[in-house]
C-alpha atoms as a PDB file:
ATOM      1  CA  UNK A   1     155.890 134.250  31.066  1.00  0.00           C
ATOM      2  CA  UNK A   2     152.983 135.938  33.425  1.00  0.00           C
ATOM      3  CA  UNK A   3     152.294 139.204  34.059  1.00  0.00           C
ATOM      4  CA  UNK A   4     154.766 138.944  37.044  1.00  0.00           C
ATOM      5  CA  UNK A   5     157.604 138.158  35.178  1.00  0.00           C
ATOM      6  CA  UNK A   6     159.380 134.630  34.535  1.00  0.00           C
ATOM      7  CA  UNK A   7     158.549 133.672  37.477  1.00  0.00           C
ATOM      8  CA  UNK A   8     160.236 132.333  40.784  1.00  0.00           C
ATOM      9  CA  UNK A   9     163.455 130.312  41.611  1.00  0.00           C
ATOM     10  CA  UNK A  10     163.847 128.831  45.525  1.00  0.00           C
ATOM     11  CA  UNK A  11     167.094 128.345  46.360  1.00  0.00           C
ATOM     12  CA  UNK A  12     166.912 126.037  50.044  1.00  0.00           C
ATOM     13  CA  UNK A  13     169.699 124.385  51.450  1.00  0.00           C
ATOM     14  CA  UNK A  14     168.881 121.237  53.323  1.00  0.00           C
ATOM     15  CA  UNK A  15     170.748 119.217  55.800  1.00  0.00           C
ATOM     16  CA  UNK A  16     171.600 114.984  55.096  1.00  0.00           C
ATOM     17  CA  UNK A  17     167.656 114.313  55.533  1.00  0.00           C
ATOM     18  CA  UNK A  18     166.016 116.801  53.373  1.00  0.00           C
ATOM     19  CA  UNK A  19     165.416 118.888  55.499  1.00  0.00           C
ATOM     20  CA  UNK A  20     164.950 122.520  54.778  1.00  0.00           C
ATOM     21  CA  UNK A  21     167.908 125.011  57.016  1.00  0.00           C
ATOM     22  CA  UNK A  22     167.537 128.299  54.759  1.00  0.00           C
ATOM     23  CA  UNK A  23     165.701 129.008  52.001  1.00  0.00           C
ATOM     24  CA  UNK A  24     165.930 132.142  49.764  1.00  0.00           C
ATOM     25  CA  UNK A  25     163.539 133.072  46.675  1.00  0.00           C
ATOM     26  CA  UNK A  26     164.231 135.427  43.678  1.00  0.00           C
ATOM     27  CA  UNK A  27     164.025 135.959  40.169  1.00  0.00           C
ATOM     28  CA  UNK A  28     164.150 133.138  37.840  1.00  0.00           C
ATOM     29  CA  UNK A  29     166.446 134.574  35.457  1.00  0.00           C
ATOM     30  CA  UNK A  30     169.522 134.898  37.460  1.00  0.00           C
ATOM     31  CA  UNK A  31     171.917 131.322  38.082  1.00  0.00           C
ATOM     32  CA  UNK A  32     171.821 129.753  40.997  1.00  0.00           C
ATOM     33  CA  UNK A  33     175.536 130.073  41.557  1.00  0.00           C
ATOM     34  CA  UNK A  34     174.790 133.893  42.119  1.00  0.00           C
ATOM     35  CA  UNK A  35     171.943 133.016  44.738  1.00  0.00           C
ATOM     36  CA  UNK A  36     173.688 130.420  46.293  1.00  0.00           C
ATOM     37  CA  UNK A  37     175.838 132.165  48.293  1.00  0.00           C
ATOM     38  CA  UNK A  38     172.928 135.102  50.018  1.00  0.00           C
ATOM     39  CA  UNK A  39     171.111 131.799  50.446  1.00  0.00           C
ATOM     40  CA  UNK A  40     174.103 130.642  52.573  1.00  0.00           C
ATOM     41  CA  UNK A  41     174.075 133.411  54.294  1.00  0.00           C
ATOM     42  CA  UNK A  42     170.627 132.829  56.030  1.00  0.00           C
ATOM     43  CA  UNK A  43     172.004 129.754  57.559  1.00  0.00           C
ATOM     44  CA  UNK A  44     170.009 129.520  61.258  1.00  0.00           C
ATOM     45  CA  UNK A  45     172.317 126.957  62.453  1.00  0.00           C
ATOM     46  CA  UNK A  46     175.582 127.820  64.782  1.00  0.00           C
ATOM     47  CA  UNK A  47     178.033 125.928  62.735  1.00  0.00           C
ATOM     48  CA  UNK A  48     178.540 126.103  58.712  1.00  0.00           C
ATOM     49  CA  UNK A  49     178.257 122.496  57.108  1.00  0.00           C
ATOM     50  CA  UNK A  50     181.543 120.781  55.877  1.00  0.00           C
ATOM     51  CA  UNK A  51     179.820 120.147  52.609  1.00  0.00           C
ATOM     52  CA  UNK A  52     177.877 121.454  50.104  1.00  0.00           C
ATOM     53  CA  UNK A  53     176.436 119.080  47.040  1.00  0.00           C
ATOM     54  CA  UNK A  54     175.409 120.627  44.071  1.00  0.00           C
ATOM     55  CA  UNK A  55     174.718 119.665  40.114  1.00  0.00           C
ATOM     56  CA  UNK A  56     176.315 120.713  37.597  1.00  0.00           C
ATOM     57  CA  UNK A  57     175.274 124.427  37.521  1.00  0.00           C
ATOM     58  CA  UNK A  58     177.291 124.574  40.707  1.00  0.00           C
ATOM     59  CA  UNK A  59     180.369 123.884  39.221  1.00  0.00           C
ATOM     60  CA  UNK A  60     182.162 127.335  39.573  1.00  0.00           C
ATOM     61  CA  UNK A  61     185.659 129.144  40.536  1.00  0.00           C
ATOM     62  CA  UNK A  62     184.065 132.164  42.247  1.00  0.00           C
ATOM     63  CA  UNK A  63     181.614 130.062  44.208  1.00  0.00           C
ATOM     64  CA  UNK A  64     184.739 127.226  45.070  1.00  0.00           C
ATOM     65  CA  UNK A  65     186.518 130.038  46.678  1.00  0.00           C
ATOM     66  CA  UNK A  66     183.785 131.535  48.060  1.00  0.00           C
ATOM     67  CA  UNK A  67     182.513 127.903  49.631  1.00  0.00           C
ATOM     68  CA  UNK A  68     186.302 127.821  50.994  1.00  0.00           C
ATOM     69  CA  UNK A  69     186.351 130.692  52.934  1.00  0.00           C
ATOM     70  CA  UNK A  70     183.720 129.502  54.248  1.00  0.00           C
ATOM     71  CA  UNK A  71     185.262 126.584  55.509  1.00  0.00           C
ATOM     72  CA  UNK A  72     182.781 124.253  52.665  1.00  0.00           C
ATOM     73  CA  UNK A  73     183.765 122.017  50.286  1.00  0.00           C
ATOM     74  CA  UNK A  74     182.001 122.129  47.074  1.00  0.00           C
ATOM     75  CA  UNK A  75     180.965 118.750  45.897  1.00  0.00           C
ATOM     76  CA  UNK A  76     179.679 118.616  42.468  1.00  0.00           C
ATOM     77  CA  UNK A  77     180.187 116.826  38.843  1.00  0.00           C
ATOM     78  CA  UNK A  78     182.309 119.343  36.648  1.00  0.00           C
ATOM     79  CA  UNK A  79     180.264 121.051  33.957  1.00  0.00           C
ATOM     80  CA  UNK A  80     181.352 118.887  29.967  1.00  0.00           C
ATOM     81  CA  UNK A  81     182.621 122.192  28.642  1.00  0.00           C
ATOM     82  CA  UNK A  82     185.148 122.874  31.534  1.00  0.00           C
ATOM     83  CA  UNK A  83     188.976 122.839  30.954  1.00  0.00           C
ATOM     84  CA  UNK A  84     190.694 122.392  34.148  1.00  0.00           C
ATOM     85  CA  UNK A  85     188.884 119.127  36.142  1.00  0.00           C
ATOM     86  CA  UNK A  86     188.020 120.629  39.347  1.00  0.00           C
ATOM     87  CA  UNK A  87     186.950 117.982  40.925  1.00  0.00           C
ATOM     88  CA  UNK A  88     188.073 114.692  42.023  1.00  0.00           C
ATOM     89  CA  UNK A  89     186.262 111.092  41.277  1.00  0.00           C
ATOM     90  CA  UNK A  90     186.758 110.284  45.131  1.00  0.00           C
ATOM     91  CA  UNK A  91     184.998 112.882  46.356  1.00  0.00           C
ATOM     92  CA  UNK A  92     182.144 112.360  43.927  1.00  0.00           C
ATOM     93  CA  UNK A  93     180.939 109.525  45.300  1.00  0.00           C
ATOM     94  CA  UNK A  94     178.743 111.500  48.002  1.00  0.00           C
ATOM     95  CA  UNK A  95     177.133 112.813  44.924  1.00  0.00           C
ATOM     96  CA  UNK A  96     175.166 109.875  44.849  1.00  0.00           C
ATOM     97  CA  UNK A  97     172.968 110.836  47.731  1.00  0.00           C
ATOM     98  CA  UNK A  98     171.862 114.318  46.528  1.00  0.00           C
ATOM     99  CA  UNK A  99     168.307 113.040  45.894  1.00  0.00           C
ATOM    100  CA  UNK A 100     168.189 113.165  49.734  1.00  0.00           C
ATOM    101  CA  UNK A 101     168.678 116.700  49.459  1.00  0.00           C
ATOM    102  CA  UNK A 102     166.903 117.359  46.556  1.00  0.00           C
ATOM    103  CA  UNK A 103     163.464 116.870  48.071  1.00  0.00           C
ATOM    104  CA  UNK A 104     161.939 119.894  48.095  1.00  0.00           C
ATOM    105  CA  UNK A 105     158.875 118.520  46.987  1.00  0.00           C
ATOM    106  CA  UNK A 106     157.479 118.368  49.970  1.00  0.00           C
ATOM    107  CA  UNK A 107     156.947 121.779  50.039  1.00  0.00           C
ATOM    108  CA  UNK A 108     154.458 121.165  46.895  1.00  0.00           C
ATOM    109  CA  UNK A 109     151.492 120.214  50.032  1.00  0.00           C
ATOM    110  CA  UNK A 110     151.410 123.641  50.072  1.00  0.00           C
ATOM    111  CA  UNK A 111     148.846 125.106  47.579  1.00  0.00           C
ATOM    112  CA  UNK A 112     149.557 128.383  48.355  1.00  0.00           C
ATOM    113  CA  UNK A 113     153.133 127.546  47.043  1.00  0.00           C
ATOM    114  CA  UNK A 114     152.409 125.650  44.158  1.00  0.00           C
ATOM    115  CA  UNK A 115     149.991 128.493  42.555  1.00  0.00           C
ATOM    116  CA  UNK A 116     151.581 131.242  44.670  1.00  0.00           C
ATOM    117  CA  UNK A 117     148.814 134.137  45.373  1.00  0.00           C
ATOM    118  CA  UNK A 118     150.753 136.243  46.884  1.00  0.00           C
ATOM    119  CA  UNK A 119     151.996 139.177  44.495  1.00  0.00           C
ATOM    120  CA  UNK A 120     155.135 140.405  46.201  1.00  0.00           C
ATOM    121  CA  UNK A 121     158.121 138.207  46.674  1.00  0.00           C
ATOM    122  CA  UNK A 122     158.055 139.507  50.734  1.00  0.00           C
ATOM    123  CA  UNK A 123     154.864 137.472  50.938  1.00  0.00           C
ATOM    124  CA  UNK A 124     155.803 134.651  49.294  1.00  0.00           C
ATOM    125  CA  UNK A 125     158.836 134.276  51.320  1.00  0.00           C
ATOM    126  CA  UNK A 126     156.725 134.741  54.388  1.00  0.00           C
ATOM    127  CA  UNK A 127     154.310 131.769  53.066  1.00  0.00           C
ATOM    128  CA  UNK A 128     158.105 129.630  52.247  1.00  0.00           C
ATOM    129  CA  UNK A 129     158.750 129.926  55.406  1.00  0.00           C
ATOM    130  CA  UNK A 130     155.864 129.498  57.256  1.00  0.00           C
ATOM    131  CA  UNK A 131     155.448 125.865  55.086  1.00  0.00           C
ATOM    132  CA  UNK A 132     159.622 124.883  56.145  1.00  0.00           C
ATOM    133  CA  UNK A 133     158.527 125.488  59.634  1.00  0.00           C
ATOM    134  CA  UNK A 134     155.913 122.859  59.349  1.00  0.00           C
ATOM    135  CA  UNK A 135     157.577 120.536  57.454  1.00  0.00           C
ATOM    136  CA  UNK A 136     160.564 121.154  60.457  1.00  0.00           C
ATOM    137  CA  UNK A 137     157.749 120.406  62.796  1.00  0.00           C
ATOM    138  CA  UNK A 138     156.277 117.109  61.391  1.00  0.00           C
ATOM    139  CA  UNK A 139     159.963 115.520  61.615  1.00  0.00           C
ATOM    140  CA  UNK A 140     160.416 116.069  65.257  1.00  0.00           C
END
């Protein structure tokens, strides 16, 4: 813990490359289920995806039937404590390639990221996005 708090989660959805297509930051202490959707929201592309692969923190009612009227299928292993099986083994299998989207590490070139400076989360969003831009930018 810092004098800022607990610190920073970035929630980013990427497309099948790794690529980063929104990105959102906030407070480490809430779960990501609650951020995923306003992350979601900041989509920049004109069409929703089909799918959205997630671990098992993702693994939620409210955010399945959010993701469906959406028109997104939720992809991701059910939590060990859950009851009802939400998910099925078939569609599972496209789990397997979620360290493609799990590569936000590139974003970790950035010192201004890794240490982060900046004092107000407005700032450090700014700097997020400035460093998705280039990474957008080297993969043309």
């Amino acid at each position: 813990k810092t004098k800022r708090g607990k610190g920073t989660k970035i929630m980013a959805v990427a497309d099948r490359h790794g690529l980063p297509l929104a990105v959102a930051v906030e407070s480490a202490t809430p779960h990501e289920v609650k951020l995923a959707e306003s992350t979601l929201v900041q989509l920049v592309i004109p069409e929703a995806p089909q799918n959205l692969i997630g671990d098992n923190a993702y693994d939620s009612d409210r955010l399945d039937a959010t993701l469906r009227s959406y028109g997104i299928e939720l992809i991701s292993p059910h939590r060990s404590n859950r009851k009802n099986k939400s998910q099925d083994l078939r569609r599972l299998r496209r789990y397997r390639r979620r360290w493609k989207i799990e590569r936000l590490a590139w974003l970790q070139n950035f010192r201004r990221l890794v240490v982060r400076y900046e004092r107000y989360a407005e700032n450090f969003l700014g700097m997020l996005y400035l460093g998705c831009c280039i990474i957008l930018l080297r993969h043309l």
